[in-house]
Protein backbone atom coordinates (compact mmCIF):
# COMPACT_ATOMS: atom_id res chain seq x y z
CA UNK A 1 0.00 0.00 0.00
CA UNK A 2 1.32 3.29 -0.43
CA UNK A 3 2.58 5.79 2.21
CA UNK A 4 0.31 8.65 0.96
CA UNK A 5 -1.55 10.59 3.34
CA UNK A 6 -4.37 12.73 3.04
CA UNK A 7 -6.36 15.33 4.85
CA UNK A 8 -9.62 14.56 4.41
CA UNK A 9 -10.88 10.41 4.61
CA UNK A 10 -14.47 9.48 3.86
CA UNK A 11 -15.31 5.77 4.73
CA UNK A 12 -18.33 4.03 4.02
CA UNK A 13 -19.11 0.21 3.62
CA UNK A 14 -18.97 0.72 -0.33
CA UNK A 15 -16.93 2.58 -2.66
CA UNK A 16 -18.34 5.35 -5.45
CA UNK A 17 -17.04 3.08 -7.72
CA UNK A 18 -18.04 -0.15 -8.96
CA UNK A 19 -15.63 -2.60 -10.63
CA UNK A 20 -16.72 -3.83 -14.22
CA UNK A 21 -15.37 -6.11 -17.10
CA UNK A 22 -15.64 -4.35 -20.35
CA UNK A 23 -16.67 -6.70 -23.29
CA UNK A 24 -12.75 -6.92 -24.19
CA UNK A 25 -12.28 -8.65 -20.38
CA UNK A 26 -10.46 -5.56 -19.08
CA UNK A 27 -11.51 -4.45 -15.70
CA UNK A 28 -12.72 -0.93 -15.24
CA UNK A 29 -15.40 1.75 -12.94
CA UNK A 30 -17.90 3.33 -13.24
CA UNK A 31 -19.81 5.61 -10.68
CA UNK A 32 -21.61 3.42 -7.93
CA UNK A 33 -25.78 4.45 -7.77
CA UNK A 34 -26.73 6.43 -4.61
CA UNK A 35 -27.48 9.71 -2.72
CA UNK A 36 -24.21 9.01 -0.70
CA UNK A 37 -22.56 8.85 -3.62
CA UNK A 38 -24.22 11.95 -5.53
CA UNK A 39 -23.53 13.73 -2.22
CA UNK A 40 -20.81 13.53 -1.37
CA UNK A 41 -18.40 13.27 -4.51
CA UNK A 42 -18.21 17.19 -5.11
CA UNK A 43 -16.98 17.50 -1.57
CA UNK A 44 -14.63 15.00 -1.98
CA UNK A 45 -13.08 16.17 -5.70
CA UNK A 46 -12.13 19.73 -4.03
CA UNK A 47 -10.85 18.18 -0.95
CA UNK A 48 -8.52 15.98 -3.23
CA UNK A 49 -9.12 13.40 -0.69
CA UNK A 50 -9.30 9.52 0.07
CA UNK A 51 -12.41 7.58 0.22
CA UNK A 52 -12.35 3.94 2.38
CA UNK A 53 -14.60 1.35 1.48
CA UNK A 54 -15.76 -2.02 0.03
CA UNK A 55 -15.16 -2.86 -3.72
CA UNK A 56 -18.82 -4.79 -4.15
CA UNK A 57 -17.19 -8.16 -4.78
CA UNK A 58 -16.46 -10.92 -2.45
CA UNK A 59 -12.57 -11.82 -1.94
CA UNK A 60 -11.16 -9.05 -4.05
CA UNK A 61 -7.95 -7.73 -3.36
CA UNK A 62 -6.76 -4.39 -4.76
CA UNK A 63 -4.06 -1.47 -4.44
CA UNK A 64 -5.55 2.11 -3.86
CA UNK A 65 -5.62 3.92 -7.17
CA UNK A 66 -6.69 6.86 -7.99
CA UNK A 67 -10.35 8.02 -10.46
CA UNK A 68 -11.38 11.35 -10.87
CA UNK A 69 -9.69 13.19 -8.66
CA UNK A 70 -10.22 11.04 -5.54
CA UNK A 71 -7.61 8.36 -3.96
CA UNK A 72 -9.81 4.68 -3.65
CA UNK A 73 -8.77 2.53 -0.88
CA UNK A 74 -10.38 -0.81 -1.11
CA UNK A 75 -11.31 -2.81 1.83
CA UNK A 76 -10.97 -6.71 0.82
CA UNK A 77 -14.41 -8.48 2.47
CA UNK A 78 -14.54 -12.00 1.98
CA UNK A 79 -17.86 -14.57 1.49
CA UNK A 80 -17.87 -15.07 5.35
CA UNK A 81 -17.73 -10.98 6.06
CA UNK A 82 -20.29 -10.95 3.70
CA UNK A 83 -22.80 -12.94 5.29
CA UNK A 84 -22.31 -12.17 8.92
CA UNK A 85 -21.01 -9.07 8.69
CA UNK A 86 -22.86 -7.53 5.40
CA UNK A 87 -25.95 -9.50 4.97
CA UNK A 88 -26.25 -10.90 9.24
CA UNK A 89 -25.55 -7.85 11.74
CA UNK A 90 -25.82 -4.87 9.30
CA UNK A 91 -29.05 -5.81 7.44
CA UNK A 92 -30.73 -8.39 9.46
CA UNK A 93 -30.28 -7.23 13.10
CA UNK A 94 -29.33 -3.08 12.41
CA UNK A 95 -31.00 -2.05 9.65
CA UNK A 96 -34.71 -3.67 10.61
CA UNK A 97 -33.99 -2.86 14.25
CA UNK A 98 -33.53 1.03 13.15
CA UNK A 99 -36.31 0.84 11.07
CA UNK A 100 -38.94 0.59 14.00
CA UNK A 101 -38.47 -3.40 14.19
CA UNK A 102 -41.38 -3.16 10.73
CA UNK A 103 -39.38 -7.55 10.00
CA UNK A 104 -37.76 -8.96 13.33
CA UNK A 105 -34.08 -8.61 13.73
CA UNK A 106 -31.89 -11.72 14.63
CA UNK A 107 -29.50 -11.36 17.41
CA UNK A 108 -26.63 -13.75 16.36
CA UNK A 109 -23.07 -13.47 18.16
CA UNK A 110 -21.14 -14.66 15.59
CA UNK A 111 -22.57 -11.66 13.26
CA UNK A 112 -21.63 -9.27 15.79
CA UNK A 113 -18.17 -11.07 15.81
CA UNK A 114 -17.77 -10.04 12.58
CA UNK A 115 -19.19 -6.62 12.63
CA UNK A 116 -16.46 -6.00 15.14
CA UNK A 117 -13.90 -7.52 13.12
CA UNK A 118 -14.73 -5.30 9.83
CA UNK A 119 -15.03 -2.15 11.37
CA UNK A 120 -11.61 -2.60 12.90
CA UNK A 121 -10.41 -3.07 9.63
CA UNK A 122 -11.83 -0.39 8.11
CA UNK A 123 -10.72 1.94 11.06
CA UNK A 124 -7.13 0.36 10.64
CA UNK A 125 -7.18 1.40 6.80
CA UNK A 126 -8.32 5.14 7.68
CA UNK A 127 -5.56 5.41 10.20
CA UNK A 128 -3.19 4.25 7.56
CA UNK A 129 -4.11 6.69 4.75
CA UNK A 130 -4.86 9.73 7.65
CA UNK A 131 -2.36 12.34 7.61
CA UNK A 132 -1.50 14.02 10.91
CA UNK A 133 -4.56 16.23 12.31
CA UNK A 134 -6.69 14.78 9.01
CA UNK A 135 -10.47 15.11 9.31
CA UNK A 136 -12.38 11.88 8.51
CA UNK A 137 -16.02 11.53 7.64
CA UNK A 138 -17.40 7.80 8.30
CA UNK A 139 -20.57 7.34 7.18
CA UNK A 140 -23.74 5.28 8.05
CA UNK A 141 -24.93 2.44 10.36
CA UNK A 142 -22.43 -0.47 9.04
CA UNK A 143 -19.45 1.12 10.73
CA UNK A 144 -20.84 2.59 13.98
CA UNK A 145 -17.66 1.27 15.69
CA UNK A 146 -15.28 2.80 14.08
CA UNK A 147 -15.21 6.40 15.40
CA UNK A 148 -13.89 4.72 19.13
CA UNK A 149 -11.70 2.64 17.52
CA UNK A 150 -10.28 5.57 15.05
CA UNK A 151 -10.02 7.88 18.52
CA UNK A 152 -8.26 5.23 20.41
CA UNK A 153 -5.27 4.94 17.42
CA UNK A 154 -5.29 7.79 16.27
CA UNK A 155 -6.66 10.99 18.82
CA UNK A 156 -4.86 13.71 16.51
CA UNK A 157 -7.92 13.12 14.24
CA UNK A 158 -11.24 14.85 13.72
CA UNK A 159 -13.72 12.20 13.85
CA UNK A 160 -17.15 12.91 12.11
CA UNK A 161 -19.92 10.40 11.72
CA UNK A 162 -23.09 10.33 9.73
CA UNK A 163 -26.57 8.58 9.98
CA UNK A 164 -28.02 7.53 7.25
CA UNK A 165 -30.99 5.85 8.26
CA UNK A 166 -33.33 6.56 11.30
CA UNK A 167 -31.72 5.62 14.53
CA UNK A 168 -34.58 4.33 17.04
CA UNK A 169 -36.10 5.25 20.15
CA UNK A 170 -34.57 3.69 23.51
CA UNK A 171 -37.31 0.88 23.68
CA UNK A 172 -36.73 -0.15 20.15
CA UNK A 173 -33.06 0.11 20.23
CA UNK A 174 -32.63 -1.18 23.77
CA UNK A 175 -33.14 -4.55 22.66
CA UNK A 176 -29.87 -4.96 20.96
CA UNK A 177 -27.71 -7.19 23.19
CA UNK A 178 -24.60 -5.15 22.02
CA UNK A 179 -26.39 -1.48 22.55
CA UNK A 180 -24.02 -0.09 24.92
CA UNK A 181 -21.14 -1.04 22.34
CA UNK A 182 -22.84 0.69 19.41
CA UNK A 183 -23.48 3.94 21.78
CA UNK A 184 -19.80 4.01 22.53
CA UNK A 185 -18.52 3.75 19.25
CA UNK A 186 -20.68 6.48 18.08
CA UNK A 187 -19.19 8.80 20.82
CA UNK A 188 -15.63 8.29 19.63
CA UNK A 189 -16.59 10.82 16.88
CA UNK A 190 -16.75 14.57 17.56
CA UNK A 191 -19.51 15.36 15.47
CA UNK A 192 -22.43 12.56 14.65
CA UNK A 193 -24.88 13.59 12.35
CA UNK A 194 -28.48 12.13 11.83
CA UNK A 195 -31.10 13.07 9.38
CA UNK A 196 -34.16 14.03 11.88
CA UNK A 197 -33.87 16.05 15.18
CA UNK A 198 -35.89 13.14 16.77
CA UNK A 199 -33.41 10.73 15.85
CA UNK A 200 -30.32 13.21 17.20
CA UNK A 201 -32.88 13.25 20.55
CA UNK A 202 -33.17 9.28 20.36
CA UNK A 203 -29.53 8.98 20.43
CA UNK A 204 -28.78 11.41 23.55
CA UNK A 205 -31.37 9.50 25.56
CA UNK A 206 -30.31 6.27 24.90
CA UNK A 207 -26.61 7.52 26.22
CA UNK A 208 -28.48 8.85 29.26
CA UNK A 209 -29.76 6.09 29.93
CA UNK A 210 -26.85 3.49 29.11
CA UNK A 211 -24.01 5.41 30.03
CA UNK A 212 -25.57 8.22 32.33
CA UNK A 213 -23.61 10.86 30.48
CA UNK A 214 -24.84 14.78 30.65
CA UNK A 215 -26.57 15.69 27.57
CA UNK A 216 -27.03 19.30 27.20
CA UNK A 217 -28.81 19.45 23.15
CA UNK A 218 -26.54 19.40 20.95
CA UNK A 219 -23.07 18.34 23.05
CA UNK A 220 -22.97 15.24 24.68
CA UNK A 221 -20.68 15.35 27.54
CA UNK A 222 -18.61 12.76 27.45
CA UNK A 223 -16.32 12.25 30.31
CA UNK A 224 -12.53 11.32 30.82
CA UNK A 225 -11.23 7.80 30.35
CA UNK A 226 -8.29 5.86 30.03
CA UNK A 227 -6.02 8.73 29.13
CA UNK A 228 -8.71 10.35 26.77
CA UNK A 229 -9.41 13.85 28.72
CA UNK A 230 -12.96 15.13 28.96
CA UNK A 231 -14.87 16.03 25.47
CA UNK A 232 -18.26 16.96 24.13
CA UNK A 233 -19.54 15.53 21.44
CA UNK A 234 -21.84 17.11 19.14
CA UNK A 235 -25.12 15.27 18.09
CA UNK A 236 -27.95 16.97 15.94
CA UNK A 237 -30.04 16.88 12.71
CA UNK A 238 -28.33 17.66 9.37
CA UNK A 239 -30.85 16.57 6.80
CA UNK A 240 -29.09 15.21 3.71
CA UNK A 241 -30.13 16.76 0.49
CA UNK A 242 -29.13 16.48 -3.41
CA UNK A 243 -27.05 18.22 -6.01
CA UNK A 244 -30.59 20.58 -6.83
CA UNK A 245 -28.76 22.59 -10.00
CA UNK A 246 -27.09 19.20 -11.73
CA UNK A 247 -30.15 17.38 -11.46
CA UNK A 248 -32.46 20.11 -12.77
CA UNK A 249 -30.20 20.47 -15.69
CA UNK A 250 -30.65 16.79 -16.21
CA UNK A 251 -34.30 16.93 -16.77
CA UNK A 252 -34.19 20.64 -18.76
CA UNK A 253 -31.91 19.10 -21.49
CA UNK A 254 -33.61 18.22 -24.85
CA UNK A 255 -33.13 14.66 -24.76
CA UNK A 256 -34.46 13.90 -21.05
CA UNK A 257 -37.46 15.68 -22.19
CA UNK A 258 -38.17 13.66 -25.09
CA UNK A 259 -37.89 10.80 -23.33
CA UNK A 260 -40.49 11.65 -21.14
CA UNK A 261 -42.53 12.28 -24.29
CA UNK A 262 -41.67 9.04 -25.18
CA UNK A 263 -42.61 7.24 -22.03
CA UNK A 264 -45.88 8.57 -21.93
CA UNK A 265 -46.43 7.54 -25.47
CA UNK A 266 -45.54 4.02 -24.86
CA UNK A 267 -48.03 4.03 -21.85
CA UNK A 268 -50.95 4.77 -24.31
CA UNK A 269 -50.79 8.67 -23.14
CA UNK A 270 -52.91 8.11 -19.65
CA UNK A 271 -54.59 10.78 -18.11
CA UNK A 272 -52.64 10.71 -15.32
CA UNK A 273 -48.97 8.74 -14.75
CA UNK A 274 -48.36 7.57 -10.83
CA UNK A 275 -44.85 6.85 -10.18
CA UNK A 276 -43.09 4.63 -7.09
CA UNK A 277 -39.17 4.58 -6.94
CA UNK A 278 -38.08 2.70 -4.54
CA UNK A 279 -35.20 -0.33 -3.35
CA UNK A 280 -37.10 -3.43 -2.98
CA UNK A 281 -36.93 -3.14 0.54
CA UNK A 282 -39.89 -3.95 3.43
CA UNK A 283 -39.87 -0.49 4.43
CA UNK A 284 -40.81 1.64 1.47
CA UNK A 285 -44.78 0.69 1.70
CA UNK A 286 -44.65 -0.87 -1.72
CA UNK A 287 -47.46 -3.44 -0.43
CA UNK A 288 -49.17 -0.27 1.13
CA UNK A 289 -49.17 1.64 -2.05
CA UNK A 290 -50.13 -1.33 -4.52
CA UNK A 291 -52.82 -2.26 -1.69
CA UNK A 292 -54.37 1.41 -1.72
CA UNK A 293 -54.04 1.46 -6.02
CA UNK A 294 -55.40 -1.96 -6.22
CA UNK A 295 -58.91 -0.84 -4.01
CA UNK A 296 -58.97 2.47 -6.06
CA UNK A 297 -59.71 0.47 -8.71
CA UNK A 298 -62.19 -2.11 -7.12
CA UNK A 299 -64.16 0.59 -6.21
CA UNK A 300 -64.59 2.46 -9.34
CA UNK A 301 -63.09 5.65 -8.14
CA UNK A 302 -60.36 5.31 -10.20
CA UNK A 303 -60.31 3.74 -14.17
CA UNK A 304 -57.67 1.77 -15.87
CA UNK A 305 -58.57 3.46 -18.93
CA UNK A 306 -57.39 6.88 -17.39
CA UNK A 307 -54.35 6.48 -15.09
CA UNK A 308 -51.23 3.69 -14.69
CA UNK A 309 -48.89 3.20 -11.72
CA UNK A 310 -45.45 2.99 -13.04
CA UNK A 311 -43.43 0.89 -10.03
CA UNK A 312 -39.66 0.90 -10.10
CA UNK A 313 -38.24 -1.39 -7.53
CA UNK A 314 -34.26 -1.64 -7.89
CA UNK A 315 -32.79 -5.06 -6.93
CA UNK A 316 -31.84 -5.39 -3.31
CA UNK A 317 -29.97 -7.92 -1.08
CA UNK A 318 -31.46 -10.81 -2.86
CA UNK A 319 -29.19 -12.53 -0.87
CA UNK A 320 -31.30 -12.49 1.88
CA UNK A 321 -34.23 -14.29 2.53
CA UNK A 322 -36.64 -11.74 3.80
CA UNK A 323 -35.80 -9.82 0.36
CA UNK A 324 -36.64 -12.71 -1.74
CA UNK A 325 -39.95 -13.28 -0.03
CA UNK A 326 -40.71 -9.71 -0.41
CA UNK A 327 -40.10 -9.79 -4.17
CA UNK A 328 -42.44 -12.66 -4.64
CA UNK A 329 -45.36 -11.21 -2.68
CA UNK A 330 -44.96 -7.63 -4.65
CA UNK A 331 -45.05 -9.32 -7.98
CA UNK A 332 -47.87 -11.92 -7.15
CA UNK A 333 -49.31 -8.47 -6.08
CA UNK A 334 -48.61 -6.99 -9.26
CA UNK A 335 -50.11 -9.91 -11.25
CA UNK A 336 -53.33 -9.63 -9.46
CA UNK A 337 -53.90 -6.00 -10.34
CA UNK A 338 -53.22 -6.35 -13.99
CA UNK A 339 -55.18 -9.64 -14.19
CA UNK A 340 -58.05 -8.32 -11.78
CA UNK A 341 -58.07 -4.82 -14.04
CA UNK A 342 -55.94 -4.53 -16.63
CA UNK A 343 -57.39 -4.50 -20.84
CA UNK A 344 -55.50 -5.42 -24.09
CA UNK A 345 -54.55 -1.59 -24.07
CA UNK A 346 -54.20 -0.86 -20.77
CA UNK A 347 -51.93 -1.94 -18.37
CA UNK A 348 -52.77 -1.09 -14.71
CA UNK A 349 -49.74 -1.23 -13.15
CA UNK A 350 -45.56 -1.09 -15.21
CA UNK A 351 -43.74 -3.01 -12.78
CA UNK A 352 -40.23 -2.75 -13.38
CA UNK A 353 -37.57 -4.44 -11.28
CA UNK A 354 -33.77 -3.08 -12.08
CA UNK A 355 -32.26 -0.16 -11.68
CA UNK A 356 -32.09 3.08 -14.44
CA UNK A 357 -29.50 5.47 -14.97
CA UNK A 358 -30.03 9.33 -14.08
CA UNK A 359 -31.06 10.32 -17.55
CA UNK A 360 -34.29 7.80 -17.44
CA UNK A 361 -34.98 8.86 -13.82
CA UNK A 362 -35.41 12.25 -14.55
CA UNK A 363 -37.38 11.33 -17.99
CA UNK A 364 -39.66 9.34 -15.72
CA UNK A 365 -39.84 11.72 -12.97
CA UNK A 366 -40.85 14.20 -15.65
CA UNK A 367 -43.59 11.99 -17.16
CA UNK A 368 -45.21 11.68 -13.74
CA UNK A 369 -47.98 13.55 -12.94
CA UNK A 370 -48.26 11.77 -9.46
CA UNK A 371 -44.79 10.88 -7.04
CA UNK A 372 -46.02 8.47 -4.02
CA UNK A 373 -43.30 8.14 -1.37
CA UNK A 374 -45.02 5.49 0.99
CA UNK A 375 -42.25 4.45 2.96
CA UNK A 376 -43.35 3.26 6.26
CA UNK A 377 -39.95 3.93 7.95
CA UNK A 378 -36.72 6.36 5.92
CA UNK A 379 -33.94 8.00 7.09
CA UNK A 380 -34.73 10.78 4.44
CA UNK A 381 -36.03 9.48 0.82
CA UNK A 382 -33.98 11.46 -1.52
CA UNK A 383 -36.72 10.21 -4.58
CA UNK A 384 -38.45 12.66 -3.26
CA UNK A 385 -36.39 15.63 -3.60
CA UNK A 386 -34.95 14.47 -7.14
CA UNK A 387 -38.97 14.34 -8.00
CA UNK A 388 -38.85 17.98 -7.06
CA UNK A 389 -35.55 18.85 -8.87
CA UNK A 390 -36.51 18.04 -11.76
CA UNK A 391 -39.59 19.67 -11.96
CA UNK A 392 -38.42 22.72 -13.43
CA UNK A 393 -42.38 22.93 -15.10
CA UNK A 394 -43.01 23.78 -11.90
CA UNK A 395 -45.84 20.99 -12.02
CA UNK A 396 -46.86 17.56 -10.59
CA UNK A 397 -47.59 16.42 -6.75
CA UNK A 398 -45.63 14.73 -4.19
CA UNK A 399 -47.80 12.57 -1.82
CA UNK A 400 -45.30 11.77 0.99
CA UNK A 401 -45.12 9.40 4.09
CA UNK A 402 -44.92 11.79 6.99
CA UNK A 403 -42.26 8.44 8.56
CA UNK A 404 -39.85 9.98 6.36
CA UNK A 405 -37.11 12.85 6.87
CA UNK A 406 -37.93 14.46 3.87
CA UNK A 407 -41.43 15.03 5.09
CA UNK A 408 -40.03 17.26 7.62
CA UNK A 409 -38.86 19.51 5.30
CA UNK A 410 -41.33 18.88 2.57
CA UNK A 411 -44.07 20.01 4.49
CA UNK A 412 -46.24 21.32 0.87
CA UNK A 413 -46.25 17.56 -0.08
CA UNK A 414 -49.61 15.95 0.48
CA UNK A 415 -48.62 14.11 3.84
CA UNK A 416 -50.32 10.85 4.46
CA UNK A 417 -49.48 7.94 7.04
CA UNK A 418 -48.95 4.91 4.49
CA UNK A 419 -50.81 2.54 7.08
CA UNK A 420 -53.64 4.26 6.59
CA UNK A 421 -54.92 2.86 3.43
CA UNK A 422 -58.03 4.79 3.24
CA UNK A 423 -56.14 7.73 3.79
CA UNK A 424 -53.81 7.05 1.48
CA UNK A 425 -56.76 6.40 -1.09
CA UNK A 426 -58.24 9.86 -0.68
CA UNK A 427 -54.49 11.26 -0.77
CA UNK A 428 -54.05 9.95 -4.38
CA UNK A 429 -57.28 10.76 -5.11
CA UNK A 430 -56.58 14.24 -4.19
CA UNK A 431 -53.31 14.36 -5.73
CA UNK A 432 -55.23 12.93 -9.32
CA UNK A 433 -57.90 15.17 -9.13
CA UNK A 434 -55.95 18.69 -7.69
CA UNK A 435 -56.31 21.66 -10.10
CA UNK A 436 -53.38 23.04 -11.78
CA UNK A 437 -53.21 26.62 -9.74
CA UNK A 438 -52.86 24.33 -6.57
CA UNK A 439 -50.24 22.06 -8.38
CA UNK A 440 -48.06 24.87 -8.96
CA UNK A 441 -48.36 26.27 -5.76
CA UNK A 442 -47.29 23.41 -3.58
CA UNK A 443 -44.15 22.53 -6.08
CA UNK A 444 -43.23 25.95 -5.98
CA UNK A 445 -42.65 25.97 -2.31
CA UNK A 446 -40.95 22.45 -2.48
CA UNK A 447 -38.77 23.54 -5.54
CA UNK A 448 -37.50 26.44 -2.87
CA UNK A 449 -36.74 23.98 0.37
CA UNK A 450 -35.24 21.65 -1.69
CA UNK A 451 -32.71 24.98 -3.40
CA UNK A 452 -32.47 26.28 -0.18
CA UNK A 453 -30.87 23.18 1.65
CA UNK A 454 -29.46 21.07 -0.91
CA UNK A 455 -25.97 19.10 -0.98
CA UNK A 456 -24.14 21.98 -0.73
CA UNK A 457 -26.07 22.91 2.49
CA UNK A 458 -25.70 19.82 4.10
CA UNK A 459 -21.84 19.57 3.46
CA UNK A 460 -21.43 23.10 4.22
CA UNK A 461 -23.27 22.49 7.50
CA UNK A 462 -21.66 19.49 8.60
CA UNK A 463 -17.98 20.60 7.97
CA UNK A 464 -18.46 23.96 9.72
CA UNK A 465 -19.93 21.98 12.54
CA UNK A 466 -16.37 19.64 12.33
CA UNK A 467 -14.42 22.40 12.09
CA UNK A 468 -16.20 24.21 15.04
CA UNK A 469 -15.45 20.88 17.21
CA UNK A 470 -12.05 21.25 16.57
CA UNK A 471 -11.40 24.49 17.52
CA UNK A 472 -13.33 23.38 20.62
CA UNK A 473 -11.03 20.59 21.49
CA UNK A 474 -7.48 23.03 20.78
CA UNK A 475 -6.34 20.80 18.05
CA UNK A 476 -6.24 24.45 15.93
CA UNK A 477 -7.63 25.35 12.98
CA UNK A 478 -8.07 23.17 9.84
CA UNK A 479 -7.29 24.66 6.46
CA UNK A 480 -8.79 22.11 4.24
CA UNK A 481 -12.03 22.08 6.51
CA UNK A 482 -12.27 25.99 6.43
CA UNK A 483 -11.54 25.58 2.60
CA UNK A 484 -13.93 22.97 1.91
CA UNK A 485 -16.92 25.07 3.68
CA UNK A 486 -15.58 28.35 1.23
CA UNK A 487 -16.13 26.25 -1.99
CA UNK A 488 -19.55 24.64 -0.74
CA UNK A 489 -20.38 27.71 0.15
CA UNK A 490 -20.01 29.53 -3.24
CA UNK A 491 -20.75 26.67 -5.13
CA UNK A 492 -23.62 27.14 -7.74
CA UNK A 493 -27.31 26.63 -6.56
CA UNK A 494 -30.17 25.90 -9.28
């Protein structure tokens, strides 16, 4: 591995990049799907910084390298990591345990074995590639045990970590046989970020109540121990947004447009296109939304003839079993609808399960007359936001799940609580039927949340909050940090 160091680390479980074999057998990347991705690779191209994480294949070991202006540092995870650490702890015990317990987690030791074992590996490659005083941004739930372990080798370092997902009340998360673990490895960071000010509150009472620890909103007090002196540690909300002004240019340019042309053409021109984007994933009220659709159309209050739900539902941990059963009961789902309603010329609902590239999301997202966002549990849902983007016509409506972050900010969405299915019914209903004055009202004031607190924002916020922790703790000012805020700062808005 090389000796270079670098100022500013970002580590997450996987990498921007994704490895592929061109048609001539000659490996190669491309640009990894995501809003982590998307949000953070502008920061991370002016930082001229190193980015930790997971190539996406089993057993593959590789030298860092450089792409596009950012150093790639590859963390080898073999079959075994994969299933207890990848597939067991993070997605079957974390990820439905954060999610309000909506499938049942499993509690298995050897997967929390393994979660330890990987996050010390990860936080042994950061320390490697950290140059003296370096700031270093680890993100999301799989490596909640690396800010200790990072402050323990390395305390010259300015330890930032960010929530993606919803992180539970005490009841929910007190279950977890390994909860005082997780709470402490959090705290090894100076600054941990989550998307919702009720998750930033869930957090400081669950270290109340595990570890007693003064909690005085935002800084965490966190007291002196084994050589480590006395520190507070900042925990509050900072929503995570999108790049507003790349994606709007996206769906302005001719050929975007066209395409959403074309994809209402090849619907048979509906009156009115619905539109669900979501992983195939138990949370995102998929079942909720093809439940409230499917009654719509039972009753009469809704005809074939006049409107189609367009479902995108992007492969997910197919891995795992409780993925692969959810699969099967959507499209059996599905199937009913369109047998139950559907014509030779009309199809009631598109049902499409892979993933598009940008320039057919924000075709499709321009065809749409209706976005649901029925997610019964998100961290924040950037769909909706990029729905909003790239609505430059200033037209269409959002019906949102009030269980998701966005919805905090999102407030001229047409809220609705997906478990509600009549609700939900008169929600679309009212989003099908709304008149055009009040369409363009509502997006207007979503078009303006979403420019005023986009990427740029949250970066900008979350940096200045690092850099503001550091001048707290007397380890001096930070020159790339205070640089990094000055270009998000002045970067372009839409």
């Amino acid at each position: 591995m090389s000796d270079e160091r670098y100022d500013f680390v970002v580590a997450s479980n996987r990498l921007p990049v994704d490895r592929v074999i061109d048609d001539d057998g000659t490996p190669n990347w491309r640009p990894s799907p995501g809003g982590l991705v998307t949000a953070l690779e502008p920061v991370m191209r002016e930082a001229d910084g190193a980015w930790v994480g997971w190539a996406g294949q089993p057993d593959l070991e590789l030298e860092p390298f450089d792409w596009d202006g950012i150093r790639i540092v590859p963390i080898k995870l073999t079959d075994d990591d994969l299933e207890n650490f990848y597939e067991g702890f993070s997605n079957d015990t974390l990820w439905p345990l954060y999610h309000d317990v909506i499938a049942p987690p499993g509690y298995h030791r050897v997967w929390w074995d393994s979660y330890v074992s990987v996050n010390q590996r990860f936080a042994n490659a950061i320390a490697a590639v950290s140059a003296p005083g370096a700031t270093v941004w680890v993100q999301d739930y799989q490596l909640q045990l690396v800010p200790r372990m990072l402050r323990q080798a390395r305390p010259d370092l300015t330890i930032g970590f960010f929530n993606h997902i919803p992180f539970p009340a005490y009841g929910i998360f007190s279950q977890l046989p390994w909860r005082t673990q997780i709470i402490e490895g959090l705290l090894g960071a100076d600054v941990i970020g989550f998307q919702r000010v009720a998750d930033a509150g869930n957090f400081s009472r669950a270290v109340r109540r595990l570890l007693g620890y003064s909690t005085k909103n935002p800084v965490i007090e966190v007291p002196a121990r084994g050589g480590v002196p006395k520190r507070g540690v900042i925990a509050r909300a900072f929503p995570i947004s999108i790049d507003v002004a790349s994606f709007e240019h996206l769906a302005r340019s001719p050929a975007v447009q066209a395409r959403a042309e074309q994809i209402r053409h090849d619907l048979g021109n509906p009156k009115t296109i619905m539109l669900g984007v979501d992983r195939l994933d138990y949370t995102k009220g998929i079942g909720h939304r093809l439940k409230a659709f499917g009654e719509l159309l039972e009753d009469g209050r809704l005809k074939v003839e006049d409107i189609t739900l367009v479902q995108v539902a992007s492969p997910s941990r197919e891995r795992v079993e409780t993925y692969r059963q959810l699969r099967d009961e959507i499209e059996l789902t599905v199937g009913r609808i369109n047998g139950d309603y559907g014509t030779i010329s009309h199809q009631a609902v598109s049902y499409l399960h892979h993933g598009f590239p940008r320039e057919e999301m924000a075709a499709l997202y321009l065809a749409a007359d209706v976005m649901l966002v029925t997610a019964l549990r998100d961290g924040m849902n950037l769909v909706a936001k990029e729905y909003v983007a790239a609505r430059f016509d200033v037209d269409g409506v959002l019906v949102l799940s009030e269980f998701t972050g966005a919805s905090d900010e999102l407030r001229s969405a047409l809220l609705i609580n997906p478990h509600d299915i009549d609700g939900l019914k008169d929600a679309i209903l009212r989003a099908v039927d709304m008149a055009r004055p009040e369409r363009r009202k509502r997006m207007k004031a979503l078009r303006r949340r979403v420019r005023e607190n986009d990427v740029n924002h949250w970066s900008q916020s979350f940096l200045r909050a690092l850099a503001e922790s550091r001048r707290d703790a007397g380890r001096g000012a930070d020159d790339t940090l205070d640089d990094l805020e000055w270009t998000v700062e002045r970067a372009p808005r839409s």
